[in-house]
N, C-alpha and C. Protein backbone atom coordinates (compact mmCIF):
# COMPACT_ATOMS: atom_id res chain seq x y z
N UNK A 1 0.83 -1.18 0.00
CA UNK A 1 0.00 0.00 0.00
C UNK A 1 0.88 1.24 0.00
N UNK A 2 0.47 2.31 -0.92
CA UNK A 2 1.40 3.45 -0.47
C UNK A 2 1.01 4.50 0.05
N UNK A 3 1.46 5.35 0.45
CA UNK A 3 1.90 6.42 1.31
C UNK A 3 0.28 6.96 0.99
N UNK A 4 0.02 7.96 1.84
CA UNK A 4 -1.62 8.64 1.64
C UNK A 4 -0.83 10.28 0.90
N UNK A 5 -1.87 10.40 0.30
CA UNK A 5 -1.54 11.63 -0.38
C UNK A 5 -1.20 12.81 0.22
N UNK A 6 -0.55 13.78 -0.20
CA UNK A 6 -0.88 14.69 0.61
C UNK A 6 -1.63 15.59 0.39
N UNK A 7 -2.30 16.28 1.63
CA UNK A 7 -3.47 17.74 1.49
C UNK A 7 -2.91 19.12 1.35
N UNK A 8 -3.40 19.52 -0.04
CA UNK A 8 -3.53 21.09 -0.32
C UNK A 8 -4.76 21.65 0.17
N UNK A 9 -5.04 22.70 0.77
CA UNK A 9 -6.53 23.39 0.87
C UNK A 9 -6.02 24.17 0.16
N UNK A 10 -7.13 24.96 -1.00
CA UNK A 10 -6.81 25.96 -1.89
C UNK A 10 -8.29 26.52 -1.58
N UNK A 11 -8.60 27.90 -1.75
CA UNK A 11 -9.39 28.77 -1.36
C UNK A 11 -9.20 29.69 -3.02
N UNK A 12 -10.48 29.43 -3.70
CA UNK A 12 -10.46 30.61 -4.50
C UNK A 12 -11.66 31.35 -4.32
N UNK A 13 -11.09 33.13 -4.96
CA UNK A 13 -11.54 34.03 -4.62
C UNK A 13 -11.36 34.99 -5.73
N UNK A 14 -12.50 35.85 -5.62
CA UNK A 14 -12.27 36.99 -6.65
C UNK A 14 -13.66 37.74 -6.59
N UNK A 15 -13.85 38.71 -7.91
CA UNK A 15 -14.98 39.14 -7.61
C UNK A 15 -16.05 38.33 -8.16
N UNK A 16 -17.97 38.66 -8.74
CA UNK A 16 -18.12 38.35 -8.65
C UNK A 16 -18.69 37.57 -10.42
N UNK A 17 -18.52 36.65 -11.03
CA UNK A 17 -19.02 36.63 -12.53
C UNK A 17 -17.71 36.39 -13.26
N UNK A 18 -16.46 36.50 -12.50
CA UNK A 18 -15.50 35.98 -13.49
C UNK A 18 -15.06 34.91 -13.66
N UNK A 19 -15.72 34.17 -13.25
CA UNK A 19 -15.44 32.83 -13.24
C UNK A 19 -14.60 31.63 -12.35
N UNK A 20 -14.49 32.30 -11.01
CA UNK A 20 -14.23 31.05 -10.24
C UNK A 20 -14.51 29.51 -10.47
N UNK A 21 -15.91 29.69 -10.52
CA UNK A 21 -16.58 28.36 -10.76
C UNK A 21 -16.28 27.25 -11.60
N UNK A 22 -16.50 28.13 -12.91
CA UNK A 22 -15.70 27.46 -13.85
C UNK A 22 -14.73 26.81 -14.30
N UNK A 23 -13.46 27.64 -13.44
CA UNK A 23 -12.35 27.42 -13.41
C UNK A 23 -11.81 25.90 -12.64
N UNK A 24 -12.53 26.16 -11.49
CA UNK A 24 -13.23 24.87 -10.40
C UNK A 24 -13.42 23.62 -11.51
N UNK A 25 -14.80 24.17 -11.93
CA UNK A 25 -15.14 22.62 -11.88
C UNK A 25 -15.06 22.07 -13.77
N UNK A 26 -13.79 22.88 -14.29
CA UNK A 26 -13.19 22.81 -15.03
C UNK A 26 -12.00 21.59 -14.63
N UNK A 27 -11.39 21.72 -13.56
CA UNK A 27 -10.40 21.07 -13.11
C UNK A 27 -10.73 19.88 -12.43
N UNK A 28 -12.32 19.94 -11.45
CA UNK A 28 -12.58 18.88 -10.69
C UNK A 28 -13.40 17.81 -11.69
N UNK A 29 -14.48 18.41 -12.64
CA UNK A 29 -15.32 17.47 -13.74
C UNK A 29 -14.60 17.33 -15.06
N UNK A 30 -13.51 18.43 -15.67
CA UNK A 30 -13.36 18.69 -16.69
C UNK A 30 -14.60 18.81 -17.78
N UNK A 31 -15.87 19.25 -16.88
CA UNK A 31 -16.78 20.13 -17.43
C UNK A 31 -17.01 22.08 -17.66
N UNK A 32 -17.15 22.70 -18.63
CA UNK A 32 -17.51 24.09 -18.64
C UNK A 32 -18.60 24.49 -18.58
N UNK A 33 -18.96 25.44 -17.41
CA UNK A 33 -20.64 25.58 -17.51
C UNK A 33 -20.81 27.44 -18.24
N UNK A 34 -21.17 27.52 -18.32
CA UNK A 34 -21.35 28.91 -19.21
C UNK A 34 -22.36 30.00 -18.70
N UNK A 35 -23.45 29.20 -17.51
CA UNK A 35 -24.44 29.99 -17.17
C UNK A 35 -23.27 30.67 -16.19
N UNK A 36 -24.27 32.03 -15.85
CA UNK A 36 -23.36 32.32 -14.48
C UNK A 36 -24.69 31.76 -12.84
N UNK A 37 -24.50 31.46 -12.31
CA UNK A 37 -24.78 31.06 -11.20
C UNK A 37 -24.03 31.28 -9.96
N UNK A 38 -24.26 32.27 -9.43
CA UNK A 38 -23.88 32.98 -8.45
C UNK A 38 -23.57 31.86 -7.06
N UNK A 39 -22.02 32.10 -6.72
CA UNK A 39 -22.07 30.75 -5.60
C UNK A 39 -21.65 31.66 -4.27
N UNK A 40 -22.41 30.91 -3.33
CA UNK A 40 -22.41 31.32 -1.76
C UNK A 40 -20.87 30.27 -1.18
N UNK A 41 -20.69 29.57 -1.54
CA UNK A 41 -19.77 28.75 -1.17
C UNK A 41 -19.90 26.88 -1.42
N UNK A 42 -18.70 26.44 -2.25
CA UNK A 42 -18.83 24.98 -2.37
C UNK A 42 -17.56 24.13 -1.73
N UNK A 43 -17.73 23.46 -2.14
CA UNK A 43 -16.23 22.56 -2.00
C UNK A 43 -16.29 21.29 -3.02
N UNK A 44 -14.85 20.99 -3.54
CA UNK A 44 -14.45 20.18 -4.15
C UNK A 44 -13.39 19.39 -3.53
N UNK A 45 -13.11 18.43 -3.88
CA UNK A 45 -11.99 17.63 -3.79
C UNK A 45 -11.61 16.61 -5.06
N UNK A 46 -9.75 16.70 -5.53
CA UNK A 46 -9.55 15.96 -6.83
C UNK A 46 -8.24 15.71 -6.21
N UNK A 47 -7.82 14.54 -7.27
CA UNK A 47 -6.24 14.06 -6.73
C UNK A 47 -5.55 14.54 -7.93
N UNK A 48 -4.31 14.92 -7.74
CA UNK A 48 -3.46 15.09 -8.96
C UNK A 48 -1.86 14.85 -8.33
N UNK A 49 -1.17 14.57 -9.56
CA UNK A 49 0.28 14.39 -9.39
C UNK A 49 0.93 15.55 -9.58
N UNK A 50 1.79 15.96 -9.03
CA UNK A 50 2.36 17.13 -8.93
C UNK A 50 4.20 16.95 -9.11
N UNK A 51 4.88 16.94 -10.03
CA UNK A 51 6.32 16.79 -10.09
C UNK A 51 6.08 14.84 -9.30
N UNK A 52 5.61 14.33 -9.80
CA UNK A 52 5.69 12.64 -9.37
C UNK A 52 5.13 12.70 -8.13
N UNK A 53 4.51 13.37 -7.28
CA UNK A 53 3.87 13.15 -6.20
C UNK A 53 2.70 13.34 -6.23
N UNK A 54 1.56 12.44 -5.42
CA UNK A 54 0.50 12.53 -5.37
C UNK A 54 0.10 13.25 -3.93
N UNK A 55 -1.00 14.19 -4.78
CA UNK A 55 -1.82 15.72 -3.67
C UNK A 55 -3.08 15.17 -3.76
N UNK A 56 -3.52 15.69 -2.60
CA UNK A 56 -5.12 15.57 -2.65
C UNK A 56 -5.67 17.33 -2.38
N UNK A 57 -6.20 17.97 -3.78
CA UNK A 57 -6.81 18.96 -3.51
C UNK A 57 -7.89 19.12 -3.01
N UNK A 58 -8.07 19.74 -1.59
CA UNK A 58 -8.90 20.87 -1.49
C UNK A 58 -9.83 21.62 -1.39
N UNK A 59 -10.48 21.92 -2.60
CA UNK A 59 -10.98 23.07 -3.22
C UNK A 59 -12.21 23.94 -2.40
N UNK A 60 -12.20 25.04 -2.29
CA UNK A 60 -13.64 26.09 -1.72
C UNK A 60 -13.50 26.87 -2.74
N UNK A 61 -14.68 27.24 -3.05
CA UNK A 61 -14.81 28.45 -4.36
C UNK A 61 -16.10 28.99 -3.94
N UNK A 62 -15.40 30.15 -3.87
CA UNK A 62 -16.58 31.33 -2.53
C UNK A 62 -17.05 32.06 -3.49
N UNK A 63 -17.87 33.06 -2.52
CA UNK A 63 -18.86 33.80 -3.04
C UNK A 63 -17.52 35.17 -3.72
N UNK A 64 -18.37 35.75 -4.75
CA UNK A 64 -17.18 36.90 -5.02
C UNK A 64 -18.29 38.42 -5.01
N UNK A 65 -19.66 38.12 -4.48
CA UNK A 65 -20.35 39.14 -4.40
C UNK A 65 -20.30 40.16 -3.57
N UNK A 66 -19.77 41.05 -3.40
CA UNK A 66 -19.60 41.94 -2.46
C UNK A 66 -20.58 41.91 -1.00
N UNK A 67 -21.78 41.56 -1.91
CA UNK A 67 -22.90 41.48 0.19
C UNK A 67 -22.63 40.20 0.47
N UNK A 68 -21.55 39.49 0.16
CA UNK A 68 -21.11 37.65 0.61
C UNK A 68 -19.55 37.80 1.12
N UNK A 69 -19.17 38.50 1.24
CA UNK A 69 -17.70 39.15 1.71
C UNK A 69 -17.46 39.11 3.13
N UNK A 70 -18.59 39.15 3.91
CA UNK A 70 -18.25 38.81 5.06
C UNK A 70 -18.29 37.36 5.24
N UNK A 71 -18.70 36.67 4.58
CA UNK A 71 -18.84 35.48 4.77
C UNK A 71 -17.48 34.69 4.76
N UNK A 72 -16.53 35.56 3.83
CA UNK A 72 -15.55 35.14 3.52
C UNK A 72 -14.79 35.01 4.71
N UNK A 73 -14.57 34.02 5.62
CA UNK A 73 -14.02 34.06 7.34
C UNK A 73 -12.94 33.29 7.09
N UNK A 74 -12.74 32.97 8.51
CA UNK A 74 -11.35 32.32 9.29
C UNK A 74 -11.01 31.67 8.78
N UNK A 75 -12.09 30.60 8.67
CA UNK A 75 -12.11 29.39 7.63
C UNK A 75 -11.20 28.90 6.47
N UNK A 76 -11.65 30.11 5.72
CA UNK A 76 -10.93 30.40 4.28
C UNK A 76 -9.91 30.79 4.30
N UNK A 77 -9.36 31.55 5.58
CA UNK A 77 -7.98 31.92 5.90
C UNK A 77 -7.10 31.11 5.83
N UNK A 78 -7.63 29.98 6.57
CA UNK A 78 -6.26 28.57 6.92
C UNK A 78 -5.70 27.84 6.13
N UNK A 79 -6.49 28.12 5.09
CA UNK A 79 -5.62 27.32 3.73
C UNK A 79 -3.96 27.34 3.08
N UNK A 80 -3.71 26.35 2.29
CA UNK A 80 -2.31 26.74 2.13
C UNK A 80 -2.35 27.48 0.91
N UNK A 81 -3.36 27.32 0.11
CA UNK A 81 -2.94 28.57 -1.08
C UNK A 81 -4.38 29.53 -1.58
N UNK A 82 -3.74 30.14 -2.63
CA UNK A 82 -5.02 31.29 -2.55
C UNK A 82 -5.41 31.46 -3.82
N UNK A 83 -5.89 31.03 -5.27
CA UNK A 83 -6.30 31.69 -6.27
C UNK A 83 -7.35 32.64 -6.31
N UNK A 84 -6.27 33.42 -6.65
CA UNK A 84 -7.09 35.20 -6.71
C UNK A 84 -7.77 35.88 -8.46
N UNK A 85 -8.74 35.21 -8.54
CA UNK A 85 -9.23 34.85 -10.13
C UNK A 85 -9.70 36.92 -10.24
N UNK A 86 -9.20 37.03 -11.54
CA UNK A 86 -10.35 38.40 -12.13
C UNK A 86 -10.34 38.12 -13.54
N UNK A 87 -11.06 38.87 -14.23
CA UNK A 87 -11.73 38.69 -15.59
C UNK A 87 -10.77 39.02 -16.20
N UNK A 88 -10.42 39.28 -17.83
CA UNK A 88 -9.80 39.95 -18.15
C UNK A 88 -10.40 41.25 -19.00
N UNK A 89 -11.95 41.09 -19.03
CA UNK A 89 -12.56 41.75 -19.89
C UNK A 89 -13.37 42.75 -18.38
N UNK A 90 -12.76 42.85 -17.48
CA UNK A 90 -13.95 43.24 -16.65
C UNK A 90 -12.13 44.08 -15.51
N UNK A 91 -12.25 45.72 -15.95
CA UNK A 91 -11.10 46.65 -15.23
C UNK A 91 -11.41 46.05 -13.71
N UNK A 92 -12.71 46.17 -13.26
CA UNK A 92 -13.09 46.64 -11.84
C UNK A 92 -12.49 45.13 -11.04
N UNK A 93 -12.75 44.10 -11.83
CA UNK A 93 -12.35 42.71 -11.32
C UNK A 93 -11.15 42.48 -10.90
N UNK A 94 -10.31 43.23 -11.41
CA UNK A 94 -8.55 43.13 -10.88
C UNK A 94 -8.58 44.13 -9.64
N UNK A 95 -8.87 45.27 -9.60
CA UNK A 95 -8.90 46.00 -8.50
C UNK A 95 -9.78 45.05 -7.21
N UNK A 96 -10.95 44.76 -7.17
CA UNK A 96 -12.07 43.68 -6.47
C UNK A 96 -10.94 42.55 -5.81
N UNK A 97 -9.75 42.65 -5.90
CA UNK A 97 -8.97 41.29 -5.30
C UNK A 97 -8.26 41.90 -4.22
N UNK A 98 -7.92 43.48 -4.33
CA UNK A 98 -7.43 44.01 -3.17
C UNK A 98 -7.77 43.32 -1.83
N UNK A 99 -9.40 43.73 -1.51
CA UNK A 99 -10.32 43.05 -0.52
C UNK A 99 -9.31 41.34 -0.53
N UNK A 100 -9.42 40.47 -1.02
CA UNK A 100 -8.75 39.51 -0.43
C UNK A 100 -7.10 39.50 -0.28
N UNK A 101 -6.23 40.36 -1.11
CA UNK A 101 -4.65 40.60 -0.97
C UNK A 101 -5.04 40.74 0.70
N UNK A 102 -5.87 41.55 1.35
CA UNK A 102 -5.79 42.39 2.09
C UNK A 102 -5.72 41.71 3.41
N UNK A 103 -6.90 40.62 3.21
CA UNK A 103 -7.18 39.78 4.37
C UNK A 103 -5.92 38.62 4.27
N UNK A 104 -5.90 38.08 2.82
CA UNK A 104 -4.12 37.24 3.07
C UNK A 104 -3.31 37.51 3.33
N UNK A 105 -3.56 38.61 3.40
CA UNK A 105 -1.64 39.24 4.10
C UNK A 105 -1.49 39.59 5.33
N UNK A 106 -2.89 39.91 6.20
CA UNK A 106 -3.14 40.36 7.70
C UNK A 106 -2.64 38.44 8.19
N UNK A 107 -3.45 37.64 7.42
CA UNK A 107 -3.31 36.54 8.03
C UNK A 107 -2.01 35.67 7.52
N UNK A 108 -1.49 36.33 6.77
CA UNK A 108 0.17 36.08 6.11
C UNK A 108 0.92 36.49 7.88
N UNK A 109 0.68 37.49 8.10
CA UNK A 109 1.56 38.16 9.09
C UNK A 109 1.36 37.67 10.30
N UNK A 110 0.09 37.18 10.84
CA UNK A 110 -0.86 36.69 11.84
C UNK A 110 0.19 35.40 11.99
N UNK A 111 0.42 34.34 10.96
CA UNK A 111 1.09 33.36 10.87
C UNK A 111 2.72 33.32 11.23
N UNK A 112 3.21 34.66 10.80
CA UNK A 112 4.38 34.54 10.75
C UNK A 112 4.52 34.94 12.85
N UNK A 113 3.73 35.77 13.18
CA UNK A 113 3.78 36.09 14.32
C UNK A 113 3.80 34.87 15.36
N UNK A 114 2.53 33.93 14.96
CA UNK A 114 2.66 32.93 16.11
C UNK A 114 3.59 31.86 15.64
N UNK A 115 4.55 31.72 14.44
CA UNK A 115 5.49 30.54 14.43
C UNK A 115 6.60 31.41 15.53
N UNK A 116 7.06 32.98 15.26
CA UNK A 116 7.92 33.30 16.39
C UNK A 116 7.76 33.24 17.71
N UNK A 117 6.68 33.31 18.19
CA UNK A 117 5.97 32.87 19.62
C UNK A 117 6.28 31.37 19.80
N UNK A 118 6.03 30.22 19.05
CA UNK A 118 5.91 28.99 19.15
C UNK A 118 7.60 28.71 19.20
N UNK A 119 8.36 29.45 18.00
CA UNK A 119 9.89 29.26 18.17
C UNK A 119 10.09 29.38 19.46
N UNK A 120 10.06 30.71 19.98
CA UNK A 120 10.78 30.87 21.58
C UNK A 120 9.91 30.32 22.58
N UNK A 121 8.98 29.99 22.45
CA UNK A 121 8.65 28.82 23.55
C UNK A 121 9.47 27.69 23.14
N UNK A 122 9.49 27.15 22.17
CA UNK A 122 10.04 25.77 22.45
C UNK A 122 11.78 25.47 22.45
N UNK A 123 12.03 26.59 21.87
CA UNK A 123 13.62 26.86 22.21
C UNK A 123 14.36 25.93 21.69
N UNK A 124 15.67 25.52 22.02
CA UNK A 124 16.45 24.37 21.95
C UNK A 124 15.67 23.17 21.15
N UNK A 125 14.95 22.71 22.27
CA UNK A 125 14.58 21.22 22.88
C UNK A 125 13.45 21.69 21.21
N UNK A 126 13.35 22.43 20.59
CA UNK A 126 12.87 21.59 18.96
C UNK A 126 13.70 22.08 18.04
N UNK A 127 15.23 21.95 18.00
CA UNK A 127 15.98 22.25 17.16
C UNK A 127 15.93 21.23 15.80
N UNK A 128 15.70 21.57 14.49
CA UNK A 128 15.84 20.81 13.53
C UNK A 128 13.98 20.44 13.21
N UNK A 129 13.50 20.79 13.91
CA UNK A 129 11.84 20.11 13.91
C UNK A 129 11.28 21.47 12.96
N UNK A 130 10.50 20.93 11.94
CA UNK A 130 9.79 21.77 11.25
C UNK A 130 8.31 22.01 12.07
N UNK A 131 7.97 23.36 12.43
CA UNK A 131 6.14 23.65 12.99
C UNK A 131 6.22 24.83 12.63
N UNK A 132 4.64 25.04 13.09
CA UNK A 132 4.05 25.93 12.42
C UNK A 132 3.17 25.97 11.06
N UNK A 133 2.38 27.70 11.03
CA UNK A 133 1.66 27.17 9.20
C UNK A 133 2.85 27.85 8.56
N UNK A 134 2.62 27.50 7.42
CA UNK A 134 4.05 28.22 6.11
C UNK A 134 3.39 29.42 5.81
N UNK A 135 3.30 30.54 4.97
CA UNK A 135 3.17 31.38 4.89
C UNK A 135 1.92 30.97 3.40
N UNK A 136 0.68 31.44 3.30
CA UNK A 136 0.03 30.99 2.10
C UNK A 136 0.57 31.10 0.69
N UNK A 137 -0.04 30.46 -0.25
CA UNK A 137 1.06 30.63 -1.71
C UNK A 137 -0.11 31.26 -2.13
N UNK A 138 0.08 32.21 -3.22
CA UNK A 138 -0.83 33.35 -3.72
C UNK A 138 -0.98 33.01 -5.43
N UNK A 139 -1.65 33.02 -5.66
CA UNK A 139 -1.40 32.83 -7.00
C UNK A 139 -2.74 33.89 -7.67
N UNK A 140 -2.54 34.89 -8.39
CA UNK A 140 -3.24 35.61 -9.23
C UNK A 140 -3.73 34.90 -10.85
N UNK A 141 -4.93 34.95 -10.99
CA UNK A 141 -5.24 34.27 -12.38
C UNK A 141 -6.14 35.55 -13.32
N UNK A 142 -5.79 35.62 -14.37
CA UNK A 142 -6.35 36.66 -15.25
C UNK A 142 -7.87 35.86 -16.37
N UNK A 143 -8.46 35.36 -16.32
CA UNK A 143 -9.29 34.23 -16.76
C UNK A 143 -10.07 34.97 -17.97
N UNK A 144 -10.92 33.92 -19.14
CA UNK A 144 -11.60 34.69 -20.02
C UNK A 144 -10.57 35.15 -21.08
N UNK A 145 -9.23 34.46 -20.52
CA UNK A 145 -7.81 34.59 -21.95
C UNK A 145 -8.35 34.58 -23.52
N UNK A 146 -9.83 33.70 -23.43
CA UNK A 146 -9.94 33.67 -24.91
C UNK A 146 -10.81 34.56 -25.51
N UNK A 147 -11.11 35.67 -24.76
CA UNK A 147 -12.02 36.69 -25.02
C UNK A 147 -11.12 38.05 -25.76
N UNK A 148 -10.00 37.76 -26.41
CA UNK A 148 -9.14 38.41 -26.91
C UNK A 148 -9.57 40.11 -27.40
N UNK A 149 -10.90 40.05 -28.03
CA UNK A 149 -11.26 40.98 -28.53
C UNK A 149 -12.32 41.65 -27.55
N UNK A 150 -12.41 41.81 -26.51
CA UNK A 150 -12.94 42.08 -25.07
C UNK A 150 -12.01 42.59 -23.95
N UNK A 151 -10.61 42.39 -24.41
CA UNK A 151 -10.06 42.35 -23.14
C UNK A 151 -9.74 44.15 -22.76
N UNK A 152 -9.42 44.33 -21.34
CA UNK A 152 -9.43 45.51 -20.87
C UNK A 152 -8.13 45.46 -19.93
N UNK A 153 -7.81 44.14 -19.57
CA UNK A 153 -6.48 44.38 -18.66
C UNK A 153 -5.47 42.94 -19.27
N UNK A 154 -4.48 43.70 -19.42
CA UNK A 154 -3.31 43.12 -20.31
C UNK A 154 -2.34 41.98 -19.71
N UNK A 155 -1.84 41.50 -20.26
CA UNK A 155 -0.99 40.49 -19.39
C UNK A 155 -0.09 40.89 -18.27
N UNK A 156 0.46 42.53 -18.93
CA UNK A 156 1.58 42.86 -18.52
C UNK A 156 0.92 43.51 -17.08
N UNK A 157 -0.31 44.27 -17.24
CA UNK A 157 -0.99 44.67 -15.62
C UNK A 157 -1.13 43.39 -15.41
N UNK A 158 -1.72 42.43 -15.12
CA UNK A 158 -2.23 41.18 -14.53
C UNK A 158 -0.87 40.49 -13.61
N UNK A 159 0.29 40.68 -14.55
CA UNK A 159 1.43 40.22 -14.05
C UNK A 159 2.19 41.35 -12.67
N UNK A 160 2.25 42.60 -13.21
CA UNK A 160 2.31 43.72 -12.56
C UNK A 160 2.01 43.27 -11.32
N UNK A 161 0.17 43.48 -10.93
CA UNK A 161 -0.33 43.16 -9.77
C UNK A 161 0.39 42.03 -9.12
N UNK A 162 0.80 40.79 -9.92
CA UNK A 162 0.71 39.80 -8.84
C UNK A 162 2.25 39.99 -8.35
N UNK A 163 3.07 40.46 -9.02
CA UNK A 163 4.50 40.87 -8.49
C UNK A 163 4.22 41.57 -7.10
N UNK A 164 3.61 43.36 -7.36
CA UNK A 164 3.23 43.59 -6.17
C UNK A 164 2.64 43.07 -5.06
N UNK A 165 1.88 41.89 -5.16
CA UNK A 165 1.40 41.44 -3.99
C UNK A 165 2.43 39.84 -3.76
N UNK A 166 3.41 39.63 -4.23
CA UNK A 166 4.33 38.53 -4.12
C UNK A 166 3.57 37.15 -4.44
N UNK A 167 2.96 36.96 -5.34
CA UNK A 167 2.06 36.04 -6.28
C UNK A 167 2.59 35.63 -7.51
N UNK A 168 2.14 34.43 -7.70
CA UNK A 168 2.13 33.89 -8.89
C UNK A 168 1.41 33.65 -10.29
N UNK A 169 1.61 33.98 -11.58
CA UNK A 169 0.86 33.89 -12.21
C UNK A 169 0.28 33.64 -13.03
N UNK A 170 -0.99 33.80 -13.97
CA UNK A 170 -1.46 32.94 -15.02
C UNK A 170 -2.49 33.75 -15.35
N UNK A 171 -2.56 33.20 -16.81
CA UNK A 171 -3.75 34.08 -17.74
C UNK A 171 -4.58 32.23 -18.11
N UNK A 172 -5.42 31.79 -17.96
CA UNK A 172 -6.40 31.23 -17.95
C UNK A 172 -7.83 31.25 -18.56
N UNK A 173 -7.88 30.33 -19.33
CA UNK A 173 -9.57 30.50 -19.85
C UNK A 173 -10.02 29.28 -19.43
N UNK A 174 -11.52 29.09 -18.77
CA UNK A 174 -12.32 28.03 -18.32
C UNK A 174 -12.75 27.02 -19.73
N UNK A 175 -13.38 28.11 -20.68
CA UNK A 175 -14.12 27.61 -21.77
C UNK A 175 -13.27 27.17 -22.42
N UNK A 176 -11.78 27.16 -22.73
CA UNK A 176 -11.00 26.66 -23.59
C UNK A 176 -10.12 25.85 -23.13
N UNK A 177 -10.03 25.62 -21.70
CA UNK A 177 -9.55 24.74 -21.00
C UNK A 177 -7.71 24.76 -20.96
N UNK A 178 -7.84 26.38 -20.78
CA UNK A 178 -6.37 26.63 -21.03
C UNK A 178 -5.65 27.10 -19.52
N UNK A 179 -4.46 26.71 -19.54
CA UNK A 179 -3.53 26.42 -18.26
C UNK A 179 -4.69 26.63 -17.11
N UNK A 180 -5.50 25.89 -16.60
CA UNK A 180 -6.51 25.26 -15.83
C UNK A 180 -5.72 24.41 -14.31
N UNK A 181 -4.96 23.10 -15.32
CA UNK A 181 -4.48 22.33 -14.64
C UNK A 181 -2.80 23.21 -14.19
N UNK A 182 -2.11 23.93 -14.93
CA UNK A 182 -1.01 24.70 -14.89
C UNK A 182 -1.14 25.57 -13.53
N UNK A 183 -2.13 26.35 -13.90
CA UNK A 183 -2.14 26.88 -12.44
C UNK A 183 -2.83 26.56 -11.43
N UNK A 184 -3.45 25.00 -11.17
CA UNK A 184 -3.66 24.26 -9.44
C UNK A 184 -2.02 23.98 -9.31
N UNK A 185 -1.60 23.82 -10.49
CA UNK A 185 0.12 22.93 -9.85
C UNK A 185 1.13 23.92 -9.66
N UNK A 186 0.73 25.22 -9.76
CA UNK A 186 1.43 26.63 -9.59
C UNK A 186 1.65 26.32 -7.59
N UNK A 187 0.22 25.92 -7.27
CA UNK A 187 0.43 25.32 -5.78
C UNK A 187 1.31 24.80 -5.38
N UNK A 188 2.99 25.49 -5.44
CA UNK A 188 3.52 24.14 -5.17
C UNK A 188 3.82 23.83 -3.94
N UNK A 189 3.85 22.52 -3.63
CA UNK A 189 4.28 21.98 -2.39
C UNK A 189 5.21 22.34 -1.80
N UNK A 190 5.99 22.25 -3.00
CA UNK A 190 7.50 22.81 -1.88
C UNK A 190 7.48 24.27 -1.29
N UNK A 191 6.76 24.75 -1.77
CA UNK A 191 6.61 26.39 -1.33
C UNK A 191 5.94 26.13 0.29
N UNK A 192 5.20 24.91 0.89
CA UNK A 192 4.54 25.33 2.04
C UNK A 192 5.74 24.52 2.96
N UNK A 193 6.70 25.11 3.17
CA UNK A 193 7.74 25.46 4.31
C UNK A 193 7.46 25.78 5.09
N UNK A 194 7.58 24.97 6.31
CA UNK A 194 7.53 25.45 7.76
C UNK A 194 8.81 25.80 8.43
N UNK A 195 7.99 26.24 9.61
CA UNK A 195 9.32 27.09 10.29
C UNK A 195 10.34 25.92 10.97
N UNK A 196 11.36 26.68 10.99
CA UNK A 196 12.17 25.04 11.71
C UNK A 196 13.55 25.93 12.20
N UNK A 197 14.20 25.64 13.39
CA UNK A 197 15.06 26.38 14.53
C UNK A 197 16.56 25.98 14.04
């Protein structure tokens, strides 16, 4: 028997109509749905190999409606990574991700605070021991890539943003089934490093 997989939680987010969903359950059914259907919150789970290792994703794909924003809680915080989806045909949708940069990075810092607390409590006596959470992996997605003659924000802003917020990135279309699977594996494992003395 081998080894059990390991767990990614991935949390995507964005505003609201650009296609989270899609993107989702593009990757979990390798179906495209086209209606928009407004989501309060789901969950998925899929296995994939990642550089020869097997992950078990995950998935929540939240609400991106502004009166569903509070909803967006703790919960969604604890995850190890973050796709931060906006349109590419829609200006206001790249700005609309601030609101979550904002809350990942309070809880980016939140994290880094209690691994230094947990370091000097345990001192010595856990030298070499990896604890703690790692810091979340961010990944920005520009989606609707194949709407070429629509578009309003360029590769080069899309990329821009995710530099400034220390993210990773990708231009993505649901309906064409383009770098879909490219950027869940942008997640990478090795990036969730824990703290270690």
């Amino acid at each position: 028997m081998g080894d059990a997989p390991n767990k990614i939680s991935i949390t995507i987010c964005g505003d609201g109509g650009c296609g989270k969903s899609s993107i989702t359950l593009r990757l979990v059914r390798s179906e495209w749905v086209h209606e928009y259907d407004p989501t309060i919150e789901d969950s998925y789970s899929v296995s994939r190999t990642i550089d020869g290792e097997q992950y078990f994703l995950s998935i929540t794909d939240t609400a991106g409606q502004e009166e569903y924003r509070g909803l967006w809680a703790a919960s969604n915080l604890k995850s190890d990574a973050f796709l931060l989806v906006y349109d590419i045909t829609s200006k206001s949708s790249l700005s609309a991700l601030d609101y979550f940069m904002d809350m990942i990075e309070m809880e980016a810092d939140q994290r880094a605070e209690d691994n230094l607390r947990l370091m000097r409590e345990l001192g010595d006596s856990a030298r070499g021991v990896e604890f703690g959470m790692a810091a979340p992996v961010k990944i920005v997605a520009g989606n609707k890539c194949d709407l070429k003659d629509s578009r309003v924000i360029s590769a080069k802003d899309g990329l821009e943003y995710a530099r400034k917020h220390n993210s990773g990135f990708m231009e993505t279309s649901a309906r064409e089934m383009v770098n879909i699977e490219e950027t869940f594996a942008r997640a990478d494992p090795s990036r969730f490093s824990k703290c270690a003395i």
